[in-house]
C-alpha atoms as a PDB file:
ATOM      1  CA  UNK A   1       0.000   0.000   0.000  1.00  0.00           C
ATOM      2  CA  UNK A   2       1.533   3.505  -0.972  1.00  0.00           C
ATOM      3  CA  UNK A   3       0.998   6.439   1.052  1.00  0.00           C
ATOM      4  CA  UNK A   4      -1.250   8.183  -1.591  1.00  0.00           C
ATOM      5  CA  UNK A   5      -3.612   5.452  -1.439  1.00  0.00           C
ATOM      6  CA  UNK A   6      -3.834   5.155   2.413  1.00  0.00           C
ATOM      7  CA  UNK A   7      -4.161   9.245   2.564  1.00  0.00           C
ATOM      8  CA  UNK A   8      -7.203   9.190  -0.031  1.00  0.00           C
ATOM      9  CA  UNK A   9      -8.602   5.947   1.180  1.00  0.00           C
ATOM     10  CA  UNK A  10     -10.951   6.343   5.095  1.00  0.00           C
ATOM     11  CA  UNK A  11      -9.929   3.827   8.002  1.00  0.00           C
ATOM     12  CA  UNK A  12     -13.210   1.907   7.155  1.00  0.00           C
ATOM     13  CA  UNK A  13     -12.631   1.524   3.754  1.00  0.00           C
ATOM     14  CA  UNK A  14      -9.309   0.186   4.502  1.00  0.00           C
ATOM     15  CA  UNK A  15     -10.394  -1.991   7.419  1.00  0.00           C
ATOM     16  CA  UNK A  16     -12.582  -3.408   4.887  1.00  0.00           C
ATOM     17  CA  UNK A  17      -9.992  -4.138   1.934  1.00  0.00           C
ATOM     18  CA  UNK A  18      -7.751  -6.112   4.081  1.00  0.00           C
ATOM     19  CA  UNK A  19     -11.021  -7.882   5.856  1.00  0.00           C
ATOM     20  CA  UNK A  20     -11.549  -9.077   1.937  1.00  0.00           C
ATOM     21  CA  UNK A  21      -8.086  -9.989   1.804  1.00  0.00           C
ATOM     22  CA  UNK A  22      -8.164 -12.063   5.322  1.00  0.00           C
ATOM     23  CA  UNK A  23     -10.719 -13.824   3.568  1.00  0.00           C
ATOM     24  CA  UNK A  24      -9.041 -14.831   0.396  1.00  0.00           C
ATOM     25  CA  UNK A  25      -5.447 -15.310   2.182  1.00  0.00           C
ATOM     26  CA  UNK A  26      -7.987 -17.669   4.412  1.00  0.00           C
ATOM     27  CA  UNK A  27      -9.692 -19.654   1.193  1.00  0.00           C
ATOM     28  CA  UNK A  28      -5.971 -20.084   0.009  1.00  0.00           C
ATOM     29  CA  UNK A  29      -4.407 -21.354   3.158  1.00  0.00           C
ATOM     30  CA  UNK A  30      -7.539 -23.662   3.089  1.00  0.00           C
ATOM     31  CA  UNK A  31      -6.809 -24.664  -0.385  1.00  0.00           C
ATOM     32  CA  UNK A  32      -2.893 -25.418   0.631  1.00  0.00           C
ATOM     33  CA  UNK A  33      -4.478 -27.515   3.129  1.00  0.00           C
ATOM     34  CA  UNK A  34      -6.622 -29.697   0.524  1.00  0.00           C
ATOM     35  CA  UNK A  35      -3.032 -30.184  -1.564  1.00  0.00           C
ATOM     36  CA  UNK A  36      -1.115 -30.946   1.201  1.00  0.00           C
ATOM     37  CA  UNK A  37      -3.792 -33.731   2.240  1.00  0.00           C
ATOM     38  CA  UNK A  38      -3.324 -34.882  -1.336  1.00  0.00           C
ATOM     39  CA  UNK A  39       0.850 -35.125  -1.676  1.00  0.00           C
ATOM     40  CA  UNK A  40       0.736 -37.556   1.484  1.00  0.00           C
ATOM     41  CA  UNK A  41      -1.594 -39.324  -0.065  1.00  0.00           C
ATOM     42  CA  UNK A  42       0.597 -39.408  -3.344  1.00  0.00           C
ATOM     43  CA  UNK A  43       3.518 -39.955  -1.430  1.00  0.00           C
ATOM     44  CA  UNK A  44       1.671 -43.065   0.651  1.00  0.00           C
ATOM     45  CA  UNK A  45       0.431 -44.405  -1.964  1.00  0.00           C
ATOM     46  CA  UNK A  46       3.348 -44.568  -4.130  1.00  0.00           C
ATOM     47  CA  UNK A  47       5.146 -45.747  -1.687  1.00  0.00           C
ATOM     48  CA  UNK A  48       2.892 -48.627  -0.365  1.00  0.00           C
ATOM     49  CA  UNK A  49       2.971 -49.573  -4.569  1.00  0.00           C
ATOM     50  CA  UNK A  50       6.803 -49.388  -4.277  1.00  0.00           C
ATOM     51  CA  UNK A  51       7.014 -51.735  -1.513  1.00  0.00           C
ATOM     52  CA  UNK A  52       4.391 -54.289  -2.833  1.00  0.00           C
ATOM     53  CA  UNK A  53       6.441 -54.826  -5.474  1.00  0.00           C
ATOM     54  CA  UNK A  54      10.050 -54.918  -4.582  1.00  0.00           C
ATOM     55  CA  UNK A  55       8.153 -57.641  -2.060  1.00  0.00           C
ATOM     56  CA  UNK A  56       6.568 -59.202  -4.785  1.00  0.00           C
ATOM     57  CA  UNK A  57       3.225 -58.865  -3.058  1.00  0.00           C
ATOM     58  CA  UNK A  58       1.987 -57.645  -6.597  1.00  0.00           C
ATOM     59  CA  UNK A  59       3.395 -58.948  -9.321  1.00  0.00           C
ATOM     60  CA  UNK A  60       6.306 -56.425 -11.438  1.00  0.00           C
ATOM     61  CA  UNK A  61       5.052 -54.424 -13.589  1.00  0.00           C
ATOM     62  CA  UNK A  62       7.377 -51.841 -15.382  1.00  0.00           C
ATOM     63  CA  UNK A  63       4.705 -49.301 -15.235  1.00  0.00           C
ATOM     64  CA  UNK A  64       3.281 -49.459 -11.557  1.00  0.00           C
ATOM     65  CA  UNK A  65       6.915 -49.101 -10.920  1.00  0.00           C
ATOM     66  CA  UNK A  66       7.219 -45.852 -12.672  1.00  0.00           C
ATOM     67  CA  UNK A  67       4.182 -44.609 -11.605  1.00  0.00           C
ATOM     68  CA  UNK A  68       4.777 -45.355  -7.949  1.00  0.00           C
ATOM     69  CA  UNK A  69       7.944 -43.809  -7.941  1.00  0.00           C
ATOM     70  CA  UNK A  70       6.437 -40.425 -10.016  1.00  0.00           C
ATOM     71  CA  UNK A  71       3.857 -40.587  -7.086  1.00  0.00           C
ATOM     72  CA  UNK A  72       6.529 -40.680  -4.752  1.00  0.00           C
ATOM     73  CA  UNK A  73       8.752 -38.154  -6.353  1.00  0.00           C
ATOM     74  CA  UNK A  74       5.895 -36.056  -6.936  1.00  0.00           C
ATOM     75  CA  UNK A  75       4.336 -35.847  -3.853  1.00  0.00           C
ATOM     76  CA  UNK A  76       7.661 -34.894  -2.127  1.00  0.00           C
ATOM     77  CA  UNK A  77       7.911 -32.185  -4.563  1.00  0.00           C
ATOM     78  CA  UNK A  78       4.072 -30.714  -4.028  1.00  0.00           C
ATOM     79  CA  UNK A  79       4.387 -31.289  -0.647  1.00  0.00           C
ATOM     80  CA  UNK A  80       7.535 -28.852  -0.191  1.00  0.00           C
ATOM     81  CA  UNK A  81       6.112 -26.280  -3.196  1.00  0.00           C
ATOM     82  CA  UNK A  82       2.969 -26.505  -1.285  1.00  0.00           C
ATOM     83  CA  UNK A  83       4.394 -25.452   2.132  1.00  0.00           C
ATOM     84  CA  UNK A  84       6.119 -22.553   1.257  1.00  0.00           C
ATOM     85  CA  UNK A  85       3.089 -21.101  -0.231  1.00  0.00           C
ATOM     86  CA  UNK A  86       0.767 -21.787   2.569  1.00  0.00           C
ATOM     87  CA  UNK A  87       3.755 -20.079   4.906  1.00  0.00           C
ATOM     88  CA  UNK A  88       3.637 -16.909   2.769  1.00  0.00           C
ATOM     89  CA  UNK A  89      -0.088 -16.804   2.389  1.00  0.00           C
ATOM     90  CA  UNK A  90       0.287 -17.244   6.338  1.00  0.00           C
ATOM     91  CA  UNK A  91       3.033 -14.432   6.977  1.00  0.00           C
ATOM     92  CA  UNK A  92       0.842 -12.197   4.654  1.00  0.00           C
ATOM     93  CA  UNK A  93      -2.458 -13.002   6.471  1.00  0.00           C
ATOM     94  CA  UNK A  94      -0.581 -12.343   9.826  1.00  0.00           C
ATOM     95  CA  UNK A  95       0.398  -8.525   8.051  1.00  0.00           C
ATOM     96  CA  UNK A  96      -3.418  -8.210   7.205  1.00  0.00           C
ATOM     97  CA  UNK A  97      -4.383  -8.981  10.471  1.00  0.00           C
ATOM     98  CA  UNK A  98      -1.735  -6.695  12.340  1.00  0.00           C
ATOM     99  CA  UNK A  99      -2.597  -3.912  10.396  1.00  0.00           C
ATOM    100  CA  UNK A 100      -6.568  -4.046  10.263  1.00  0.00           C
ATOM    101  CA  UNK A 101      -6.012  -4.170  14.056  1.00  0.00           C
ATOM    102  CA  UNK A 102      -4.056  -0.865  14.182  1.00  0.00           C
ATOM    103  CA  UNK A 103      -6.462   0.611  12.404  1.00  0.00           C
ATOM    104  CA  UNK A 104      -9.501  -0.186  14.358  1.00  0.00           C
ATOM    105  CA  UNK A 105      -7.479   0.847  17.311  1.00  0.00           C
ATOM    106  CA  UNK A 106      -6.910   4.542  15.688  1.00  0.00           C
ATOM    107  CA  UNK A 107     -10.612   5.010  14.996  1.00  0.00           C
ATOM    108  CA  UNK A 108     -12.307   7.265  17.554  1.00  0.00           C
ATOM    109  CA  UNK A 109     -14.933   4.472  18.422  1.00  0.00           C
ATOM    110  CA  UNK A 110     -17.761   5.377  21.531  1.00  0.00           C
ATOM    111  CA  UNK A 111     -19.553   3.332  23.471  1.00  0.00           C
ATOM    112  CA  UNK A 112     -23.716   3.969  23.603  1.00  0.00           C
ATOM    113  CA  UNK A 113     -24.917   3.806  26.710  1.00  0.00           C
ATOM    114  CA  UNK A 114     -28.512   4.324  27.993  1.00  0.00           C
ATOM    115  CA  UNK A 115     -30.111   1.501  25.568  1.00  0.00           C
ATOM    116  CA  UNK A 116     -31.895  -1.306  25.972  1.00  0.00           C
ATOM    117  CA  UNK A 117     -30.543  -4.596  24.438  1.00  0.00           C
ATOM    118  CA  UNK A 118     -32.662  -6.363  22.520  1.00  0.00           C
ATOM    119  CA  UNK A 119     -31.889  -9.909  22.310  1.00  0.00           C
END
């Protein structure tokens, strides 16, 4: 954020950019989530292949070989891409958060007293 835009731009309006930014940081952490769910299941499952046939629990097959090795490869490689995006989408959620809280606390909020709640 520049300083032109935060000098044009109100508190609230602000507040409410980075609460819509919280919220997609929060769909793509949940997202990372999902992936990361699906490399250990790559990785498992390619490895579980691997073993079944260097045990001869399966019979060989030149191409359940490859494949359970890609899946193992492949997971390991997701997994670690995977991570490092879910720890920046973290880091920049955390940045969100710290900020929209500053900014709440700088608003000149009041407390109404002298009403009823209604429930």
């Amino acid at each position: 954020m520049d300083d032109q835009t935060s000098e044009a731009e109100s508190p609230h309006a602000t507040i409410e950019r980075l609460e819509e930014r919280i919220e997609v940081l929060a769909a793509k952490l949940e997202g990372c989530r999902k992936l990361a769910v699906a490399a250990r299941s790559a990785v498992a499952l390619g490895a579980v292949i691997l073993a079944a046939l260097m045990l001869r629990v399966i019979p060989f097959d030149p191409l359940a070989m490859s494949a359970s090795i890609v899946a193992v490869l492949g997971g390991i490689v997701l997994s670690g891409s995977n991570r490092s995006t879910a720890n920046e989408a973290r880091a920049e959620m955390a940045a969100a958060e710290a900020e929209r809280a500053e900014l709440i606390g700088r608003i000149q909020l009041r407390v109404v007293e002298g009403r009823e709640t209604v429930h």
